[in-house]
N, C-alpha and C. Protein backbone atom coordinates (compact mmCIF):
# COMPACT_ATOMS: atom_id res chain seq x y z
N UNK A 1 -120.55 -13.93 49.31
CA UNK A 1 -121.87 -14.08 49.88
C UNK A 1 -121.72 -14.41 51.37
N UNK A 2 -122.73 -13.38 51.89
CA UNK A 2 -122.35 -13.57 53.61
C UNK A 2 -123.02 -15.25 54.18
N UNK A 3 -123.91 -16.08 53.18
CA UNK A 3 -123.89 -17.46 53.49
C UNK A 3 -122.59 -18.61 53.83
N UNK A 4 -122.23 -18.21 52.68
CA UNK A 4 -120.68 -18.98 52.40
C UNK A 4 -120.10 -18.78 52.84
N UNK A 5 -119.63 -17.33 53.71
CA UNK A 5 -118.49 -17.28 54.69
C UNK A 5 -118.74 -17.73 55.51
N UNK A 6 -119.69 -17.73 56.66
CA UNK A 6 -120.39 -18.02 57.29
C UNK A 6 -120.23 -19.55 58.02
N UNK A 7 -120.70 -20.11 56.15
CA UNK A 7 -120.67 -21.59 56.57
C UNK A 7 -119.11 -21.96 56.25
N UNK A 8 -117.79 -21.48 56.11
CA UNK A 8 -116.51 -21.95 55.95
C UNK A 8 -116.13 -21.68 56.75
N UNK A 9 -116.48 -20.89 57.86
CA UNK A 9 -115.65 -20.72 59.10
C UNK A 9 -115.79 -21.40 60.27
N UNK A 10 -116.83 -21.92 60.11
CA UNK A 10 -117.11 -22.92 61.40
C UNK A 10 -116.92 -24.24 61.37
N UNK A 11 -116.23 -24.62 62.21
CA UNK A 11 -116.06 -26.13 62.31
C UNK A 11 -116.83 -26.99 62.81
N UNK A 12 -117.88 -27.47 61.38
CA UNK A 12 -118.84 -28.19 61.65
C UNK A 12 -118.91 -29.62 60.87
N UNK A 13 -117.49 -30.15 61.19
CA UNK A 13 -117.58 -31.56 60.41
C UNK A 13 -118.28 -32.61 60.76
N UNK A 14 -119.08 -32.18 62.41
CA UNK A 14 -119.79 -33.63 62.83
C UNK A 14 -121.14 -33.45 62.33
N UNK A 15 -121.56 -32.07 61.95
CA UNK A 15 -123.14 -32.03 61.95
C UNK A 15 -123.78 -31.96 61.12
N UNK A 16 -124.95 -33.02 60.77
CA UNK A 16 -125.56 -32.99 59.58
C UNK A 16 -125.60 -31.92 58.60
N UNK A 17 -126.12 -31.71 57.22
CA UNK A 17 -125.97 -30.26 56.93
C UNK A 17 -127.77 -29.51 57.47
N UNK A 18 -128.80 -29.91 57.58
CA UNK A 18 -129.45 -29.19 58.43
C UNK A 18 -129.49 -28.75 59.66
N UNK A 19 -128.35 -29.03 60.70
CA UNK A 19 -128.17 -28.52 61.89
C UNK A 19 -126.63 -27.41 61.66
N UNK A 20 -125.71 -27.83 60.53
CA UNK A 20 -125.34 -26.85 59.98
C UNK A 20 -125.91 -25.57 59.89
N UNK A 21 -126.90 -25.92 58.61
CA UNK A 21 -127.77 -24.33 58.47
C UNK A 21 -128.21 -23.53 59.86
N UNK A 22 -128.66 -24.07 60.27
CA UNK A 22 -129.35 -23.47 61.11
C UNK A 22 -128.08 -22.74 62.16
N UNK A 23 -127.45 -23.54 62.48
CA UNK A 23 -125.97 -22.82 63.14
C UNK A 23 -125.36 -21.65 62.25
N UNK A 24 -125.36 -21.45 60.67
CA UNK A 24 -125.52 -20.86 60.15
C UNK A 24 -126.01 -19.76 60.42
N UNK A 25 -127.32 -20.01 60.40
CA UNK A 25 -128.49 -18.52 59.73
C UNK A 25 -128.53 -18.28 61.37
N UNK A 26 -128.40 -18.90 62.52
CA UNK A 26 -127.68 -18.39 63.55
C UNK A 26 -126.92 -16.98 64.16
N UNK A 27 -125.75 -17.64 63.67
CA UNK A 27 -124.51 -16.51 62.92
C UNK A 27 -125.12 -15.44 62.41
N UNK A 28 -125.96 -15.36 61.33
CA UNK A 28 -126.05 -14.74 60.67
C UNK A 28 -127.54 -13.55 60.84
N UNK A 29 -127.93 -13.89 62.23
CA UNK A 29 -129.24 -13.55 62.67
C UNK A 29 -129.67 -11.71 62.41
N UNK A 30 -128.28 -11.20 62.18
CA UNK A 30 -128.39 -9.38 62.09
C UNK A 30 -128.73 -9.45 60.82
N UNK A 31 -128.24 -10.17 59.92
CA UNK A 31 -128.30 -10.03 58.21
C UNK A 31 -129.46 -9.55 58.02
N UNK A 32 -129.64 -8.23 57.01
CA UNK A 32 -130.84 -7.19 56.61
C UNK A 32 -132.09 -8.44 55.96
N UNK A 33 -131.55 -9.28 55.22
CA UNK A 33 -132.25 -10.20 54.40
C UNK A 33 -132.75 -11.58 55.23
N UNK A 34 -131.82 -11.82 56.49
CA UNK A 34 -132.64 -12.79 57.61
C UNK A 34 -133.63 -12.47 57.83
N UNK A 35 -133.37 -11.03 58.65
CA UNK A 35 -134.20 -10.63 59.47
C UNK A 35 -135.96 -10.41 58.65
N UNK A 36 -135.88 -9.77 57.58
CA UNK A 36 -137.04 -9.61 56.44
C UNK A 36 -137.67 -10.78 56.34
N UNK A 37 -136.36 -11.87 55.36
CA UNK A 37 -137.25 -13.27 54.96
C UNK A 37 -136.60 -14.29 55.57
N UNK A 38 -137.21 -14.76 56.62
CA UNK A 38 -136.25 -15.73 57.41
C UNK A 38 -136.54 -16.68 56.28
N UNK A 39 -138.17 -17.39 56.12
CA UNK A 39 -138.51 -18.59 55.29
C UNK A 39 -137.65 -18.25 54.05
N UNK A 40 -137.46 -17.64 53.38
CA UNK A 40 -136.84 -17.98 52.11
C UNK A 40 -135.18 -18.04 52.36
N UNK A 41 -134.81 -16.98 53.30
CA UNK A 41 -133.53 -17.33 53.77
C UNK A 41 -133.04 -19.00 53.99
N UNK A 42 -134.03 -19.27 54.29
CA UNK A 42 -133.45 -20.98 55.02
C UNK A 42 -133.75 -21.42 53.55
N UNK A 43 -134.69 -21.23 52.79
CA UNK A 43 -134.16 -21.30 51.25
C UNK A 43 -133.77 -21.42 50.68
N UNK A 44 -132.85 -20.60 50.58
CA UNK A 44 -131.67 -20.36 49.67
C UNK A 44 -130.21 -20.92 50.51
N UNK A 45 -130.35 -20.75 51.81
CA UNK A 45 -129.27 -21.62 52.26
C UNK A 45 -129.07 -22.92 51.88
N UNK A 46 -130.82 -23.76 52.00
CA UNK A 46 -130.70 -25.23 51.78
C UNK A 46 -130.56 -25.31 50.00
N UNK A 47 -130.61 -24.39 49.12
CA UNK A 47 -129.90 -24.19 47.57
C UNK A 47 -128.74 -24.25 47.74
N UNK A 48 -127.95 -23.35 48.33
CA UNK A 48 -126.30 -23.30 48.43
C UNK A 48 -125.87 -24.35 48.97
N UNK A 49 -126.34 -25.13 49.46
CA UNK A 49 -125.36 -26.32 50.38
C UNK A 49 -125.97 -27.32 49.23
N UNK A 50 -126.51 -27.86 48.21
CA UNK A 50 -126.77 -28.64 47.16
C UNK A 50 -126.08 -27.60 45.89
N UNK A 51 -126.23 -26.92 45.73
CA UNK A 51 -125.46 -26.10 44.75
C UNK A 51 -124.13 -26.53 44.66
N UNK A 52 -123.42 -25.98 45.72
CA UNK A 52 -121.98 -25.92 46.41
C UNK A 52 -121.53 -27.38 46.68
N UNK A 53 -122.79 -28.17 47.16
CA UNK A 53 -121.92 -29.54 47.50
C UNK A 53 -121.51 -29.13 49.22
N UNK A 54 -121.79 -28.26 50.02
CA UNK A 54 -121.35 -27.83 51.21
C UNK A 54 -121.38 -28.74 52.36
């Protein structure tokens, strides 16, 4: 999942995990499914980082 790579490659051990995401979906600003649903995108990101434990 292009979330999860995303969020393992960056070295973001100082930052909360909502300034995470957003550095995230950042990154990830071309993604076919950002660009469509940003609101649910930030969604499902803030699922995966409680899912995952991220």
């Amino acid at each position: 999942m292009a979330f999860d790579d995303a969020w393992r490659k960056l070295d973001l051990e100082q930052k909360n995990p909502k300034d995470k995401l957003q550095v995230v979906l950042s990154e990830l600003k071309d993604h076919p499914f950002l660009q469509d649903n940003p609101v649910k995108a930030n969604e499902i990101g803030e699922f995966r980082i409680r899912l995952l434990g991220l």
